[in-house]
N, C-alpha and C. Protein backbone atom coordinates (compact mmCIF):
# COMPACT_ATOMS: atom_id res chain seq x y z
N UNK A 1 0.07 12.99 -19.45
CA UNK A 1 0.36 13.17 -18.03
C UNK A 1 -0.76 12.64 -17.17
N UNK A 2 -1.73 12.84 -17.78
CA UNK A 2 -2.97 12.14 -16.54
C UNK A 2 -2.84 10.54 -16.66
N UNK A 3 -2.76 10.01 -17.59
CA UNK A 3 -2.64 8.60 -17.50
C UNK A 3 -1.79 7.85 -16.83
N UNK A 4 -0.48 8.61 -16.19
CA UNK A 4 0.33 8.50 -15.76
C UNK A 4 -0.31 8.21 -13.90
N UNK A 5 -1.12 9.66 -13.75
CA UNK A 5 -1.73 9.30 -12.37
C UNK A 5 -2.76 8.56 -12.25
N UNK A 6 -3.42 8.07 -13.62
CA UNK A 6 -4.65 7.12 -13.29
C UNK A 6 -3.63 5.89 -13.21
N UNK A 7 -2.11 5.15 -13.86
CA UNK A 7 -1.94 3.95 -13.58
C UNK A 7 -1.22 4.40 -12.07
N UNK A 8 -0.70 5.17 -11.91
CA UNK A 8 -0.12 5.49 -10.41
C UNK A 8 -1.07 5.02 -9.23
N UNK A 9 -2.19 5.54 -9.24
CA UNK A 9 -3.59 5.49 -8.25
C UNK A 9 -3.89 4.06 -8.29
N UNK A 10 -4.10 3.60 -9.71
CA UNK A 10 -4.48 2.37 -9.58
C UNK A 10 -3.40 1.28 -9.14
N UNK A 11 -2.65 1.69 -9.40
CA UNK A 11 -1.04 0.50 -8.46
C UNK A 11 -1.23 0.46 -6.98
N UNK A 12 -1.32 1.92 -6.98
CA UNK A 12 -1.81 2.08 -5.19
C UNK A 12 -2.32 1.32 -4.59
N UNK A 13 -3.87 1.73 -5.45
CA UNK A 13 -5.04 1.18 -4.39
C UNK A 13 -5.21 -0.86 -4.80
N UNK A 14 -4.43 -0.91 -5.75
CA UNK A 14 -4.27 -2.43 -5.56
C UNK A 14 -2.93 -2.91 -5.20
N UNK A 15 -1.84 -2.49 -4.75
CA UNK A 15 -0.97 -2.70 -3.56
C UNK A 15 -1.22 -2.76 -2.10
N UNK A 16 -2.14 -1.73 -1.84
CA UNK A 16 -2.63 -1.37 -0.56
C UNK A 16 -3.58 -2.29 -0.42
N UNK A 17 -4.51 -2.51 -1.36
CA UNK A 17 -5.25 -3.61 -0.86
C UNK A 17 -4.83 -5.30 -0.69
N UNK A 18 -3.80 -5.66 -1.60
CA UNK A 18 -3.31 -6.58 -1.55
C UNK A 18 -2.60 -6.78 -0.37
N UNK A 19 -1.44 -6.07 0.48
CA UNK A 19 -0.89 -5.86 1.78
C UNK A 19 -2.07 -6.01 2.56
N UNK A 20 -2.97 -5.17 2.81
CA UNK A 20 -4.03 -5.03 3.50
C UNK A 20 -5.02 -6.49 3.58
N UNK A 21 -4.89 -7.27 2.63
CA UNK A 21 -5.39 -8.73 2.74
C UNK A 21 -4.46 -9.86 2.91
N UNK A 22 -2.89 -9.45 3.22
CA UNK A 22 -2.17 -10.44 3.58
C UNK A 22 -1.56 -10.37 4.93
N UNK A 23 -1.70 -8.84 5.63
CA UNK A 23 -1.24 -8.88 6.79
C UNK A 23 -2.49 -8.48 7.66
N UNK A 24 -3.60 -8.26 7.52
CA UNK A 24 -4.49 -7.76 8.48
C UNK A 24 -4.74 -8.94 8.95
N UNK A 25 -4.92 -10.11 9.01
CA UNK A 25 -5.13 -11.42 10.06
C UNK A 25 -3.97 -11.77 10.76
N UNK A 26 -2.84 -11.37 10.37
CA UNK A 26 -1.63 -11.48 11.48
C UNK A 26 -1.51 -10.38 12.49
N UNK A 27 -2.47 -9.04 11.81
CA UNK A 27 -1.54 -8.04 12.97
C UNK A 27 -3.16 -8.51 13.86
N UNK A 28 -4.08 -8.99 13.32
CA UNK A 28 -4.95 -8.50 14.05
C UNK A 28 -4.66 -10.24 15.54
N UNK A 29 -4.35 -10.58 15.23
CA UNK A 29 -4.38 -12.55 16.03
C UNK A 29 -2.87 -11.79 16.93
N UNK A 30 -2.07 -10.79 16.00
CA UNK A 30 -0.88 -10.58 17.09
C UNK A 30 -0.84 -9.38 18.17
N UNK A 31 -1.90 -8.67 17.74
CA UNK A 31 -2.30 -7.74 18.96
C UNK A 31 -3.54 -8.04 19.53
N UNK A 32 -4.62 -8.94 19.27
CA UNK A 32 -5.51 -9.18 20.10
C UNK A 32 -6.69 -8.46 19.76
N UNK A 33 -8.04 -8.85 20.19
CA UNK A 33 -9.12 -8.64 19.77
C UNK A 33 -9.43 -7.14 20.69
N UNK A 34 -8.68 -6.65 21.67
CA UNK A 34 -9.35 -5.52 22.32
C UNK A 34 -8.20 -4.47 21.96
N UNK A 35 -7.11 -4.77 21.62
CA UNK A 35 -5.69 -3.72 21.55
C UNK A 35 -6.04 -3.54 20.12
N UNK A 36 -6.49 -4.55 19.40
CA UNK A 36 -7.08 -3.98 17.56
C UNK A 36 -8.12 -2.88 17.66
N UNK A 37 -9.05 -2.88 18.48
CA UNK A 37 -9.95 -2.61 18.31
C UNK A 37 -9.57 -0.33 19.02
N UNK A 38 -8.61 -0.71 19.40
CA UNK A 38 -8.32 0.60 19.84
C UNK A 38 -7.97 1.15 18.79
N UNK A 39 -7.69 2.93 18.61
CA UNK A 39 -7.72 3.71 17.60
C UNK A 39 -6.31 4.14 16.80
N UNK A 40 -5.75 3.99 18.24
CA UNK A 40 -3.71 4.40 17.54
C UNK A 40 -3.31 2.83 17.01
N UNK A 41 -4.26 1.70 17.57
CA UNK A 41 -3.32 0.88 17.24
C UNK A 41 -3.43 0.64 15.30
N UNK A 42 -4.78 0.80 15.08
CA UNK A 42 -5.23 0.67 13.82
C UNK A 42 -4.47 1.59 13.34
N UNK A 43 -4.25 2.74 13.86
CA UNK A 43 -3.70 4.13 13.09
C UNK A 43 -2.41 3.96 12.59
N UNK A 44 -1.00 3.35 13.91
CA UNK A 44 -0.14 3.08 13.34
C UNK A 44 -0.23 1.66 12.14
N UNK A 45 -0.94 0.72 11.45
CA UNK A 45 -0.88 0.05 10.85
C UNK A 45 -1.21 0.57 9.78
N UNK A 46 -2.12 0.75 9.58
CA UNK A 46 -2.41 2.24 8.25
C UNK A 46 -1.62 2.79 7.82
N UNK A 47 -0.70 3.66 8.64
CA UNK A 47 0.23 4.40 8.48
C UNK A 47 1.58 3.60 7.56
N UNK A 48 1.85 2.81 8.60
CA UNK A 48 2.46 2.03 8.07
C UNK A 48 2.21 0.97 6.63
N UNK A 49 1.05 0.64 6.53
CA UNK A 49 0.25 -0.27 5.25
C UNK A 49 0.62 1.14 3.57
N UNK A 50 0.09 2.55 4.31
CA UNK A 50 0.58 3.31 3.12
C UNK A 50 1.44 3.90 2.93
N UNK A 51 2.64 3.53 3.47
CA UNK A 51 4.20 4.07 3.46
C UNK A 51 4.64 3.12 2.54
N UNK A 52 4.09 1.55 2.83
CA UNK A 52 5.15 0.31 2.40
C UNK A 52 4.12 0.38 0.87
N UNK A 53 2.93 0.65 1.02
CA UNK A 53 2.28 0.64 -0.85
C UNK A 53 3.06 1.86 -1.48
N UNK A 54 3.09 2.80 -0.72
CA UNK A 54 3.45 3.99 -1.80
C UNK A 54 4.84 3.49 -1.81
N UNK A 55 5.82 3.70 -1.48
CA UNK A 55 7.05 2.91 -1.66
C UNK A 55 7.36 1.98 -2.83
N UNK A 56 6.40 0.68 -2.72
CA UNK A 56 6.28 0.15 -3.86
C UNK A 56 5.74 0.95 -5.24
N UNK A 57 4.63 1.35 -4.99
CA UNK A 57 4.25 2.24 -6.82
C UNK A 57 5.32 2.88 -6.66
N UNK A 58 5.86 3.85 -6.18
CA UNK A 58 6.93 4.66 -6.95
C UNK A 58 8.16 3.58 -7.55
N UNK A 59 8.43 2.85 -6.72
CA UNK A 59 9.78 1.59 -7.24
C UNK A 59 8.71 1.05 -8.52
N UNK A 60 7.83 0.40 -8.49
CA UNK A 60 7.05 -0.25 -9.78
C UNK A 60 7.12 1.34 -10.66
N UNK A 61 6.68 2.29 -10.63
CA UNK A 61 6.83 3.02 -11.63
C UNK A 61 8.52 3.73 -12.33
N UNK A 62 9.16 3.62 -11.40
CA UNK A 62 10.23 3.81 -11.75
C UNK A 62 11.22 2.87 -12.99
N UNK A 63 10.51 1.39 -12.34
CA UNK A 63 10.81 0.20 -13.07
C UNK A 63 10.30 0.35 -13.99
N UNK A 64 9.14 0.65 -14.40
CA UNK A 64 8.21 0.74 -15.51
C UNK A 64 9.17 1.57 -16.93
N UNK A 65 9.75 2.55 -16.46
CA UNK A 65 10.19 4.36 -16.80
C UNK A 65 11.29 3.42 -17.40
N UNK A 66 12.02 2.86 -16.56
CA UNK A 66 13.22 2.03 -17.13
C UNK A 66 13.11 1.36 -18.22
N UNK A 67 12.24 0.60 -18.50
CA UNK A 67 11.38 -0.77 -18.98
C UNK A 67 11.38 -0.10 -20.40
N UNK A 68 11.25 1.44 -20.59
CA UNK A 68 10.20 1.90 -21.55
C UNK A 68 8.85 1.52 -21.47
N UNK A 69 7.80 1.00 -20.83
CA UNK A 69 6.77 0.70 -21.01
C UNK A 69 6.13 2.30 -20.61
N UNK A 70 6.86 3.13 -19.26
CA UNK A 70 5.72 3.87 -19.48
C UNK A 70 6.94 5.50 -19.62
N UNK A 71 6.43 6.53 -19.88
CA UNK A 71 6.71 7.53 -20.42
C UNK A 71 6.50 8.59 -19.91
N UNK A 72 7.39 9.48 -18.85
CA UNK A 72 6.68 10.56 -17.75
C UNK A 72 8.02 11.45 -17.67
């Protein structure tokens, strides 16, 4: 059972970072250097950046479960 949340965590935090390095130069060039720099605006992107990662690990782990590769 723990191995289960160490590959879970680790899907995460390399989904999230991967999103996080393909859209942070668009949102930031499409809201501007002073509307980025404000606090809700970052907040809703975040928000949003870990809705659309977690979303994915659970679909990748689900796929996985299917696959037989992983076992939970």
């Amino acid at each position: 059972m723990e191995k289960i949340w160490i590959i879970a965590l680790s899907l995460f935090l390399i989904i999230t970072f991967v999103f996080w390095r393909g859209t942070s130069a668009h949102f930031k060039k499409e809201y501007g250097k002073k509307s980025w720099e404000l606090w809700g605006t970052r907040t809703f992107y975040w928000q949003g950046a870990l809705l659309i990662s977690g979303s994915i690990t659970i679909l990748l782990l689900f796929v996985f479960k299917w696959a037989n590769v992983l076992s939970f």
